[in-house]
Protein backbone atom coordinates (compact mmCIF):
# COMPACT_ATOMS: atom_id res chain seq x y z
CA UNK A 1 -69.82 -58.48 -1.83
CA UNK A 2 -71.60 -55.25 -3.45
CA UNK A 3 -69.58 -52.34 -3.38
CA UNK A 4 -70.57 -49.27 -4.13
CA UNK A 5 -67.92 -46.48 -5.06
CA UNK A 6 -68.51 -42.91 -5.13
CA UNK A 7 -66.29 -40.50 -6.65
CA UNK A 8 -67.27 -37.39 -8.58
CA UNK A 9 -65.32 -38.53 -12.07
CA UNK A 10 -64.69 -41.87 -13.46
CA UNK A 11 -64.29 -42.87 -17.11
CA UNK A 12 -63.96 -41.71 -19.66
CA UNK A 13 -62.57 -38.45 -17.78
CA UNK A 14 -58.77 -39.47 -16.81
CA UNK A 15 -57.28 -38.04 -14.13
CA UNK A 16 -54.90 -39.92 -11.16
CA UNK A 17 -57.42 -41.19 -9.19
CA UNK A 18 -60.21 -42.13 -11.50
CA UNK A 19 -56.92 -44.01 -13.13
CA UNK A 20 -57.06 -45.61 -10.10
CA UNK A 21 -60.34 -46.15 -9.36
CA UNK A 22 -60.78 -47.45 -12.80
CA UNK A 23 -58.29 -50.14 -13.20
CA UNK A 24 -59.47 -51.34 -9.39
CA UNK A 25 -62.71 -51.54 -10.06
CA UNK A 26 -62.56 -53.60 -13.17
CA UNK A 27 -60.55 -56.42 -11.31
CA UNK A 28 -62.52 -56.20 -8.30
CA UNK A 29 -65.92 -57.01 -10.44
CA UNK A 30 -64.25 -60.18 -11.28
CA UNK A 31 -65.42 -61.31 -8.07
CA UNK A 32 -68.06 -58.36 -6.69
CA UNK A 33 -70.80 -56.70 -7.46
CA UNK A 34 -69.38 -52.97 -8.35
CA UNK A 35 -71.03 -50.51 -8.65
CA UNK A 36 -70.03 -46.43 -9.30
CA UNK A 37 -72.18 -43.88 -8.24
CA UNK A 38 -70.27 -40.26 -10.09
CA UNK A 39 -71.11 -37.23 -11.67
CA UNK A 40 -72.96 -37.01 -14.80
CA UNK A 41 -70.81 -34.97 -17.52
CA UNK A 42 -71.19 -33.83 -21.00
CA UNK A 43 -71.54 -37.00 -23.24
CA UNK A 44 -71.57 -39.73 -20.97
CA UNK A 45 -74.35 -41.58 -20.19
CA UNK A 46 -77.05 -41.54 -17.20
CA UNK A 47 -76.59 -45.15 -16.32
CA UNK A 48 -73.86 -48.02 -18.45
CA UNK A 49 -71.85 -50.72 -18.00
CA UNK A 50 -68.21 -51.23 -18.47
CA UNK A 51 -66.05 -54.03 -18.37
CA UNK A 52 -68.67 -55.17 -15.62
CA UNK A 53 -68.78 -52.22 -13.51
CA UNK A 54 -71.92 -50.97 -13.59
CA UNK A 55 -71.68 -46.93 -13.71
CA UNK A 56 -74.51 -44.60 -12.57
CA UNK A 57 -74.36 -40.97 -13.30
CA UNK A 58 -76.66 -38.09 -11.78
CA UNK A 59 -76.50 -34.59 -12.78
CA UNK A 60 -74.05 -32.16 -10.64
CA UNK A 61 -73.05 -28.50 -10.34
CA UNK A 62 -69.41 -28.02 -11.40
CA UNK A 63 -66.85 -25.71 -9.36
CA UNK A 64 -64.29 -24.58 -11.59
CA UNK A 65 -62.68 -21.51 -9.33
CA UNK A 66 -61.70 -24.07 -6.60
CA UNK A 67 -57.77 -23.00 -5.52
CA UNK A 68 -54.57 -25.17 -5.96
CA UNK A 69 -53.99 -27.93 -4.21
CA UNK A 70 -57.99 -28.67 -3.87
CA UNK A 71 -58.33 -30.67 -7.24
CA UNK A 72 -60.91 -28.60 -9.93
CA UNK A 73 -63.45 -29.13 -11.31
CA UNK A 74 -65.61 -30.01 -8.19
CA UNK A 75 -69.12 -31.06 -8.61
CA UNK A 76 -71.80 -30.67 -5.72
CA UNK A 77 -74.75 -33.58 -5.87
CA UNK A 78 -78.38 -32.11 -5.49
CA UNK A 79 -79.12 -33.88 -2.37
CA UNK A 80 -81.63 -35.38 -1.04
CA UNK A 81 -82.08 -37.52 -4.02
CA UNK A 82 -83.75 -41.51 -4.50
CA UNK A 83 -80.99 -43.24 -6.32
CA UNK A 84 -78.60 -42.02 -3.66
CA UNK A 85 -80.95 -43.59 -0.78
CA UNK A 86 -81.59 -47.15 -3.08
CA UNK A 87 -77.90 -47.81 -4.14
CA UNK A 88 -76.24 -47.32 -0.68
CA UNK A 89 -79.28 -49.34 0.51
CA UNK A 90 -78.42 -51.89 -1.44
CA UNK A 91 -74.60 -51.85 -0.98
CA UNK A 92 -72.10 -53.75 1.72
CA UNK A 93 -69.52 -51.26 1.67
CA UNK A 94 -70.10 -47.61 0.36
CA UNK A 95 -66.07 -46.45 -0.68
CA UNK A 96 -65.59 -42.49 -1.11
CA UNK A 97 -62.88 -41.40 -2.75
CA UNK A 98 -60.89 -38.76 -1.48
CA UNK A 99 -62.22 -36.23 1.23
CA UNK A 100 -62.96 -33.37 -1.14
CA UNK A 101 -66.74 -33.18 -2.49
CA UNK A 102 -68.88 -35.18 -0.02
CA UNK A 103 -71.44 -33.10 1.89
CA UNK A 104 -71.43 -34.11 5.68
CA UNK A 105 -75.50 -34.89 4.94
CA UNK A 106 -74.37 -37.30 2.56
CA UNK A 107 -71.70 -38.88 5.34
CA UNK A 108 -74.49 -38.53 7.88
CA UNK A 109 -76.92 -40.48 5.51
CA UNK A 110 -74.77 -43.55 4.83
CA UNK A 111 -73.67 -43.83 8.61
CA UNK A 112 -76.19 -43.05 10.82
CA UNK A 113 -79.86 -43.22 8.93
CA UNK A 114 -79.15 -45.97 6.43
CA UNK A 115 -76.18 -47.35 8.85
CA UNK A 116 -73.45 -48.68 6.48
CA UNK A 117 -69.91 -49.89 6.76
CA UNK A 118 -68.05 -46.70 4.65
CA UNK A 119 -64.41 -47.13 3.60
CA UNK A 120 -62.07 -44.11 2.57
CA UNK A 121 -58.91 -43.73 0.14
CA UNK A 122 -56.62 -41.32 0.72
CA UNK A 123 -55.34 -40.44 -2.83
CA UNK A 124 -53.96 -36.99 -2.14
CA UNK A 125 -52.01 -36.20 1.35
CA UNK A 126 -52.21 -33.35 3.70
CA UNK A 127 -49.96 -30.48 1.83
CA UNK A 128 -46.42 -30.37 3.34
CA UNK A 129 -43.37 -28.27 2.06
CA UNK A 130 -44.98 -26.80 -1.38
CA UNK A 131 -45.39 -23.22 -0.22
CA UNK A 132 -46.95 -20.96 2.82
CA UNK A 133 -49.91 -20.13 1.64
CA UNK A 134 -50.86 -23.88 0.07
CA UNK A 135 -49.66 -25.46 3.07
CA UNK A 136 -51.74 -23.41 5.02
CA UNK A 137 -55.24 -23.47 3.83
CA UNK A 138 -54.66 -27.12 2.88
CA UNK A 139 -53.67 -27.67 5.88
CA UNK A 140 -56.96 -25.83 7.73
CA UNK A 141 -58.79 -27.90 5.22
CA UNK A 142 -57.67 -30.94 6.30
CA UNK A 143 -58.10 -30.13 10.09
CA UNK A 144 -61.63 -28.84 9.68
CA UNK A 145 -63.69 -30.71 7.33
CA UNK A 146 -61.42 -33.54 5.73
CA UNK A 147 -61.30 -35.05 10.13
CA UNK A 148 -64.65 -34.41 9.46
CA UNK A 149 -64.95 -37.10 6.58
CA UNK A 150 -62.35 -39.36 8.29
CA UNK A 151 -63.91 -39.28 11.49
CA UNK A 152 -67.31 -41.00 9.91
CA UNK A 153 -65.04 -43.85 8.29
CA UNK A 154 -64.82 -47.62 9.23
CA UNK A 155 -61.09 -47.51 7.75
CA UNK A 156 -59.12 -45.38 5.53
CA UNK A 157 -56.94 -46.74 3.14
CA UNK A 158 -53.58 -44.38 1.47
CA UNK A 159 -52.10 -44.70 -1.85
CA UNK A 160 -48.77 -44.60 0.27
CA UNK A 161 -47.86 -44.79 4.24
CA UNK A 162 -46.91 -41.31 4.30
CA UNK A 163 -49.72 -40.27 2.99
CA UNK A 164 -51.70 -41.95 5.77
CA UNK A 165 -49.36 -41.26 8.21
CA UNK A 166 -49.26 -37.18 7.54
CA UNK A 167 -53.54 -37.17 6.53
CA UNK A 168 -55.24 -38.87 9.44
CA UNK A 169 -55.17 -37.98 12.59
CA UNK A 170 -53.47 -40.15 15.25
CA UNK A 171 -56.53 -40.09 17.51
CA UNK A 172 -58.77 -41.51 14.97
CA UNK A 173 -57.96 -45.02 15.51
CA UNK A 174 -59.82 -47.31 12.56
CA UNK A 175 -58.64 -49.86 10.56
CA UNK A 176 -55.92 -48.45 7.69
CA UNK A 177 -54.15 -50.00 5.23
CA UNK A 178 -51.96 -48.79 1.98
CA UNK A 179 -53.09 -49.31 -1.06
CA UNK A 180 -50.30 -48.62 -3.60
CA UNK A 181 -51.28 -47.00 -7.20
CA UNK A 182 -50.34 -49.59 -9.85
CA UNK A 183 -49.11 -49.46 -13.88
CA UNK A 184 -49.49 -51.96 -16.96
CA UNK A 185 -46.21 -53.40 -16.72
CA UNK A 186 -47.23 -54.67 -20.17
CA UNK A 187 -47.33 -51.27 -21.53
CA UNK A 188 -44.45 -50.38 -19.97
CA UNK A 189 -42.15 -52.61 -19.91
CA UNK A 190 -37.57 -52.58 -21.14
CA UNK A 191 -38.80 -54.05 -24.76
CA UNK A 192 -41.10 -51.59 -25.38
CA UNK A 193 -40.59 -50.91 -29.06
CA UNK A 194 -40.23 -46.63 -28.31
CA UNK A 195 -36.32 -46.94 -30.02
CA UNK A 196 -35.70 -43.43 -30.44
CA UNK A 197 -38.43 -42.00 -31.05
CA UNK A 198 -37.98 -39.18 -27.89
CA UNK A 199 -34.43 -38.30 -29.92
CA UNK A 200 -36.45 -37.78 -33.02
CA UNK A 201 -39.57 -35.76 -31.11
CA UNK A 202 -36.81 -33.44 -29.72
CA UNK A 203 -34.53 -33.02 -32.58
CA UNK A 204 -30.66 -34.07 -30.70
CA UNK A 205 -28.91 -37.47 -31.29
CA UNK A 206 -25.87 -38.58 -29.68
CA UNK A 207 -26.89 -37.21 -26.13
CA UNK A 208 -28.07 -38.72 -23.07
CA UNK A 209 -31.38 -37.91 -22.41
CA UNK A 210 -33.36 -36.97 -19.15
CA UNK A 211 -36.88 -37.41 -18.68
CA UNK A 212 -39.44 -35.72 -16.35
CA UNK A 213 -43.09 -36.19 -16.98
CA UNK A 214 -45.52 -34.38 -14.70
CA UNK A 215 -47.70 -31.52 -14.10
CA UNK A 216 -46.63 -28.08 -14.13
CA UNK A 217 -47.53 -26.74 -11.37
CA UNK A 218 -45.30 -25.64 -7.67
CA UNK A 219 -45.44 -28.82 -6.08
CA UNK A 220 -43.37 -30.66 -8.69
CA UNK A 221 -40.03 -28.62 -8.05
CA UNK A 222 -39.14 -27.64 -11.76
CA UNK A 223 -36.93 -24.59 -10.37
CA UNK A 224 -35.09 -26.85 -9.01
CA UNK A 225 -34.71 -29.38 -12.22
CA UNK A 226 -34.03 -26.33 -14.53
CA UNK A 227 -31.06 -24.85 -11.43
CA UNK A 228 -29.46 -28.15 -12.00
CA UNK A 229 -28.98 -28.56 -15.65
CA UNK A 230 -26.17 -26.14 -15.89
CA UNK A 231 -24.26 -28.48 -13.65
CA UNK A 232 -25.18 -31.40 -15.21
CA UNK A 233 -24.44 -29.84 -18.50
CA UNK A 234 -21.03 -28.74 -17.46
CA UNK A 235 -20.03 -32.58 -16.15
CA UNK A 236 -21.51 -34.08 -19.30
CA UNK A 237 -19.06 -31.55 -21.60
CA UNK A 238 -22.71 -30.54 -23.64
CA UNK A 239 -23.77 -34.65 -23.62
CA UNK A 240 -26.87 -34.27 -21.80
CA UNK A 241 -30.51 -33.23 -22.87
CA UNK A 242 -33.40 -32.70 -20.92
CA UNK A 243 -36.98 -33.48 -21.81
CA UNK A 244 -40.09 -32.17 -19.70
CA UNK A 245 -43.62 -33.62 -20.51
CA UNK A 246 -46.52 -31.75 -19.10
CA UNK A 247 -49.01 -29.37 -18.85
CA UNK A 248 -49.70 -26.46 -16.71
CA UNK A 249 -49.95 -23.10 -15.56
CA UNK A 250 -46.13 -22.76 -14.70
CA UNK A 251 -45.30 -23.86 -18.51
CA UNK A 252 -44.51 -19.81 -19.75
CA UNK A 253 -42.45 -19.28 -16.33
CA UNK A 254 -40.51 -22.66 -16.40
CA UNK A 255 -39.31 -21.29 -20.10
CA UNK A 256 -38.06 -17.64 -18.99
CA UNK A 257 -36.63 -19.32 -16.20
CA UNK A 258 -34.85 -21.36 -19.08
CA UNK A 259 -33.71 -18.70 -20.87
CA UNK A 260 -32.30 -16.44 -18.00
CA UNK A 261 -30.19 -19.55 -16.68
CA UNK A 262 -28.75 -20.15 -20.56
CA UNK A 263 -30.04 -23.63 -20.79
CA UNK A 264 -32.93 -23.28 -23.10
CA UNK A 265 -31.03 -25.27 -25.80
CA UNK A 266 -30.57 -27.67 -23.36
CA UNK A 267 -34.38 -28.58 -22.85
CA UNK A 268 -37.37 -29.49 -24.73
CA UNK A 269 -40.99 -28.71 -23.33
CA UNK A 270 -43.25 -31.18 -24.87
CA UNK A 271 -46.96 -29.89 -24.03
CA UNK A 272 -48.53 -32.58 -25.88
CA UNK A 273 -51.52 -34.79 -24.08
CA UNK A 274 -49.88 -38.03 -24.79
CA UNK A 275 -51.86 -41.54 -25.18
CA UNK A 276 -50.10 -44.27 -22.47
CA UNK A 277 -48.63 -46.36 -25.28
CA UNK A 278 -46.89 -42.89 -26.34
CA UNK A 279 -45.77 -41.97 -23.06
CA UNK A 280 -44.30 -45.93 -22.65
CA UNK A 281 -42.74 -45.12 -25.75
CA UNK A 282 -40.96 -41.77 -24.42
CA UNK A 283 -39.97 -43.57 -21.38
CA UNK A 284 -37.66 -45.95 -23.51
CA UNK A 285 -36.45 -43.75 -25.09
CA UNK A 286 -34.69 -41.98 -22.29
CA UNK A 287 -31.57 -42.56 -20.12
CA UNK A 288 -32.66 -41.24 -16.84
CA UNK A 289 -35.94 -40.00 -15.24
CA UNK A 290 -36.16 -37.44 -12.67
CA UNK A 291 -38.83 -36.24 -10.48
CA UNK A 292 -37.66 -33.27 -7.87
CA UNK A 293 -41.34 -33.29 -6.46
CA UNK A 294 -41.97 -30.95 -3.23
CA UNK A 295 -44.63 -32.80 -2.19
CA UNK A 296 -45.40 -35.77 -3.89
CA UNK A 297 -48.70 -38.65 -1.83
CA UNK A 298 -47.09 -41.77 -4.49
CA UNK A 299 -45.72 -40.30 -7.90
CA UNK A 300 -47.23 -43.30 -10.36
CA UNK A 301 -44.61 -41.59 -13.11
CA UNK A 302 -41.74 -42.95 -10.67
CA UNK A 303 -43.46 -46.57 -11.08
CA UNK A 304 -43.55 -46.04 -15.22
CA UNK A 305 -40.22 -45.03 -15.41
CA UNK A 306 -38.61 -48.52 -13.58
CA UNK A 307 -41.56 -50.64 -14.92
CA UNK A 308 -39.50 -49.95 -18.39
CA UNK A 309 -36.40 -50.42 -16.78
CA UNK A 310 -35.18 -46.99 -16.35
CA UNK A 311 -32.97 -45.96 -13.43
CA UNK A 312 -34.94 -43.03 -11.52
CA UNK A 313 -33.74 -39.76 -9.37
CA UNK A 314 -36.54 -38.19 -7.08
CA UNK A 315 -36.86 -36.52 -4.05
CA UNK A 316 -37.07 -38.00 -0.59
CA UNK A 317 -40.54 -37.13 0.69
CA UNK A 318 -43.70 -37.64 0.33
CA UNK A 319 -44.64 -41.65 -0.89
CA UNK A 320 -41.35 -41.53 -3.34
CA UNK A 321 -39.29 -43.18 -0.94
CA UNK A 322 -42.08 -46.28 -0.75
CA UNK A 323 -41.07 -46.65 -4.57
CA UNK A 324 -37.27 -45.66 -4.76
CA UNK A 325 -34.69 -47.94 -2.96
CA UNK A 326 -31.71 -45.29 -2.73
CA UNK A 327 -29.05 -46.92 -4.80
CA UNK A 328 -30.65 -50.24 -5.45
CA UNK A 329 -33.37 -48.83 -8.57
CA UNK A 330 -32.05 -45.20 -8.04
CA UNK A 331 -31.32 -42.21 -5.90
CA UNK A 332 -33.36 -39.93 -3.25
CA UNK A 333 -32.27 -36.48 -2.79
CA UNK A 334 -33.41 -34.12 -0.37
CA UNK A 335 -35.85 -31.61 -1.84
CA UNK A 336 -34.41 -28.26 -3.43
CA UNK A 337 -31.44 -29.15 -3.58
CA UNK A 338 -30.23 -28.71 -6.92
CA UNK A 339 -26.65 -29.33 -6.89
CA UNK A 340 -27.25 -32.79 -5.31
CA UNK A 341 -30.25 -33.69 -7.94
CA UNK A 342 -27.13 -32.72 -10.61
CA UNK A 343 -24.81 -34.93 -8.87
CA UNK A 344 -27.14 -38.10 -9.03
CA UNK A 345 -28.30 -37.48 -12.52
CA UNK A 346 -24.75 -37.17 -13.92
CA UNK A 347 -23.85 -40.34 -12.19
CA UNK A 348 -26.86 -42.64 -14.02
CA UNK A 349 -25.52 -41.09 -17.22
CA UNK A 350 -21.89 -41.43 -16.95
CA UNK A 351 -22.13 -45.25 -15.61
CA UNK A 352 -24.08 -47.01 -17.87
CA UNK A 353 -23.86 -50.01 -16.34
CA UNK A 354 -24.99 -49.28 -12.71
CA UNK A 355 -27.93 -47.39 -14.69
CA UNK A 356 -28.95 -50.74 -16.61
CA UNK A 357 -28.44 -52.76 -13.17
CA UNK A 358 -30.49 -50.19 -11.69
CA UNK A 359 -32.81 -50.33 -14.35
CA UNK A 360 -33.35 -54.06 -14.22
CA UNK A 361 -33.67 -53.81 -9.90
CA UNK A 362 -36.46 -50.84 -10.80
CA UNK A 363 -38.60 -53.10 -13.03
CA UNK A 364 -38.75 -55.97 -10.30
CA UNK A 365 -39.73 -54.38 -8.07
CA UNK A 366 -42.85 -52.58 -10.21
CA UNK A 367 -44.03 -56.00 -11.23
CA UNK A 368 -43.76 -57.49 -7.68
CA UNK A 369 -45.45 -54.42 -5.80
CA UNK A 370 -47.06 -51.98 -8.26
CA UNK A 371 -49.55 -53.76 -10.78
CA UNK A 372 -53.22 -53.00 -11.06
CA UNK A 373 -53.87 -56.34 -9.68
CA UNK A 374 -52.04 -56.29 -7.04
CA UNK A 375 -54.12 -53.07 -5.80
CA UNK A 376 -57.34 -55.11 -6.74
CA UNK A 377 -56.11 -57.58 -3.89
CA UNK A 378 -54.73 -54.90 -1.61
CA UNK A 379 -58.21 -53.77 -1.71
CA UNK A 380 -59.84 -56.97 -1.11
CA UNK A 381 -57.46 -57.41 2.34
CA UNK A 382 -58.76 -53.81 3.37
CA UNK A 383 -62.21 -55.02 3.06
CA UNK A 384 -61.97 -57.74 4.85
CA UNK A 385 -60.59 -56.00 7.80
CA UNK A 386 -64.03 -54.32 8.64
């Protein structure tokens, strides 16, 4: 089969779904003819291959001023263009990426002048519970132009059910299918060698430390993380640490907010851009990861966290509950709820063994449902359908 993938980054630039995109495309040319049609940015090349994916690049205009939660930098393609017209020609299945760049003449093009099957993953879901004002205009996003997008697909595929479930309309009746997000549960994995090397990074031994590694930005729920360390402080008698990894523009509020609750001894803000052996490393190092998300389509940190045998407290929406089994590899609590997310977390660190049972049920179940490969053949099954 020749697929042809179009989103408007791939490698080397790193971000969730390129991740994604990445890792599933190098599997898939195992067996296919792959090909990814992106955006051309500084040093990378017009046209390579890698790891037999053949990449082709054309040059784009970059958005940078694009609001939160619609995912900047955004290039446009200079359309009409020939390589567009030959490599969708050429193609069985053209796969977009997300509904967020592609020009409706592009959509039009593929479906109803050059008439090809087009496929759609859902990597992001409609916003839901971050604030008014996001919910809002991604929300009248989503009803305007993203039905648009979905409208013009053979079948959609989600990185989670509830991200299908809450994206695409009910009246729009194609073929879907979930694709999870996967890890290298080689990477991460219990015996990972990281020892204590968090401990070290942050300066405190003989304390139970809590790990959070996200972006900071609103939808992630850090209020809420930093409202319940006081109470997890005071049940721990001063035995508890907290560790947030991430970048992002709430970084200098998250710390005030540290400061005026009393806790800023009791939390270390590492703003490093860690490698993926380094981050496996932090996750060993830890007792307990946490994710109070707001609004969360998967959460692939979740995944990381019980692919190295770590028990794991998030929230209950979103795709988290796809990943968490409440009390089996860890706990869901409702969403800005503070005192509860203190509750849970005290309870993996004061009962060490539930946490390593926990721990153990948490990295079953990544190998079993949430490996690269396994999206490679998730992906395959979706094809087939159409």
């Amino acid at each position: 089969m020749r697929l042809l993938m179009l989103n408007p980054f791939y490698y080397p630039y790193s971000g969730g779904t390129e991740k994604h995109l990445f890792e599933a495309c190098r599997r898939l040319a195992k067996k296919h003819d792959v090909t990814v049609l992106t955006s051309m940015l500084p040093h990378t090349k017009r046209e390579e291959e890698i790891e037999g994916v053949r990449i082709l690049r054309t040059p784009a205009a970059v958005l940078t001023w694009l609001p939160h939660p619609l995912p900047p930098p955004v290039p446009l393609y200079p359309l009409p263009w020939p390589d567009f017209v030959r490599e969708v020609n050429d193609a069985d299945v053209v796969h977009i990426h997300n509904r967020f760049v592609y020009s409706l003449f592009e959509l039009f093009a593929i479906k109803k002048i050059l008439k090809k099957k087009l496929a759609l993953t859902l990597h992001n879901a409609k916003p839901q519970g971050i604030d008014l004002p996001t919910d809002f205009v991604g929300g009248l996003y989503e009803d305007v132009y993203g039905r648009k997008i979905m409208a013009n697909c053979d079948a959609i595929a989600g990185v989670s059910k509830n991200t299908l479930d809450i994206t695409v309309p009910p009246d729009l009746l194609m073929p879907k299918q979930v694709v999870y997000n996967g890890v290298d549960v080689d990477w991460f994995n219990p015996k990972n060698s990281g020892g204590t090397v968090l401990r070290d990074l942050v300066g405190v031994e003989g304390k139970k430390i809590v790990l959070t590694v996200c972006r900071l930005v609103e939808q992630k729920g850090l209020d809420y993380l930093l409202e319940s360390i006081p109470l997890v402080d005071k049940q721990m008698n001063g035995k508890a640490h907290f560790v947030l990894v991430g970048r992002g523009p709430l970084l200098s509020h998250l710390q005030k907010k540290a400061r005026s609750l009393g806790v800023e001894g009791k939390i270390s803000f590492l703003a490093e851009r860690f490698s993926e052996k380094d981050l496996a490393a932090l996750y060993a190092a830890c007792d307990c990861f946490v994710l109070p998300s707001l609004w969360e389509p998967f959460g692939i940190v979740v995944v990381e966290a019980m692919a190295t045998g770590k028990p794991v407290v998030g929230t209950d929406i979103g795709g988290i509950p796809e990943i968490i089994a409440h009390g089996k590899n860890g706990f869901l609590v409702q969403p800005r709820d503070a005192r509860a997310l203190a509750e849970r977390i005290a309870f993996v660190l004061e009962n060490p063994k539930a946490a390593k049972k926990m721990g153990a049920e948490g990295r079953k179940i990544a190998v079993k449902n949430f490996t690269w490969d396994e999206t490679a053949k998730s992906y395959e099954q979706f094809y087939a359908k159409f």
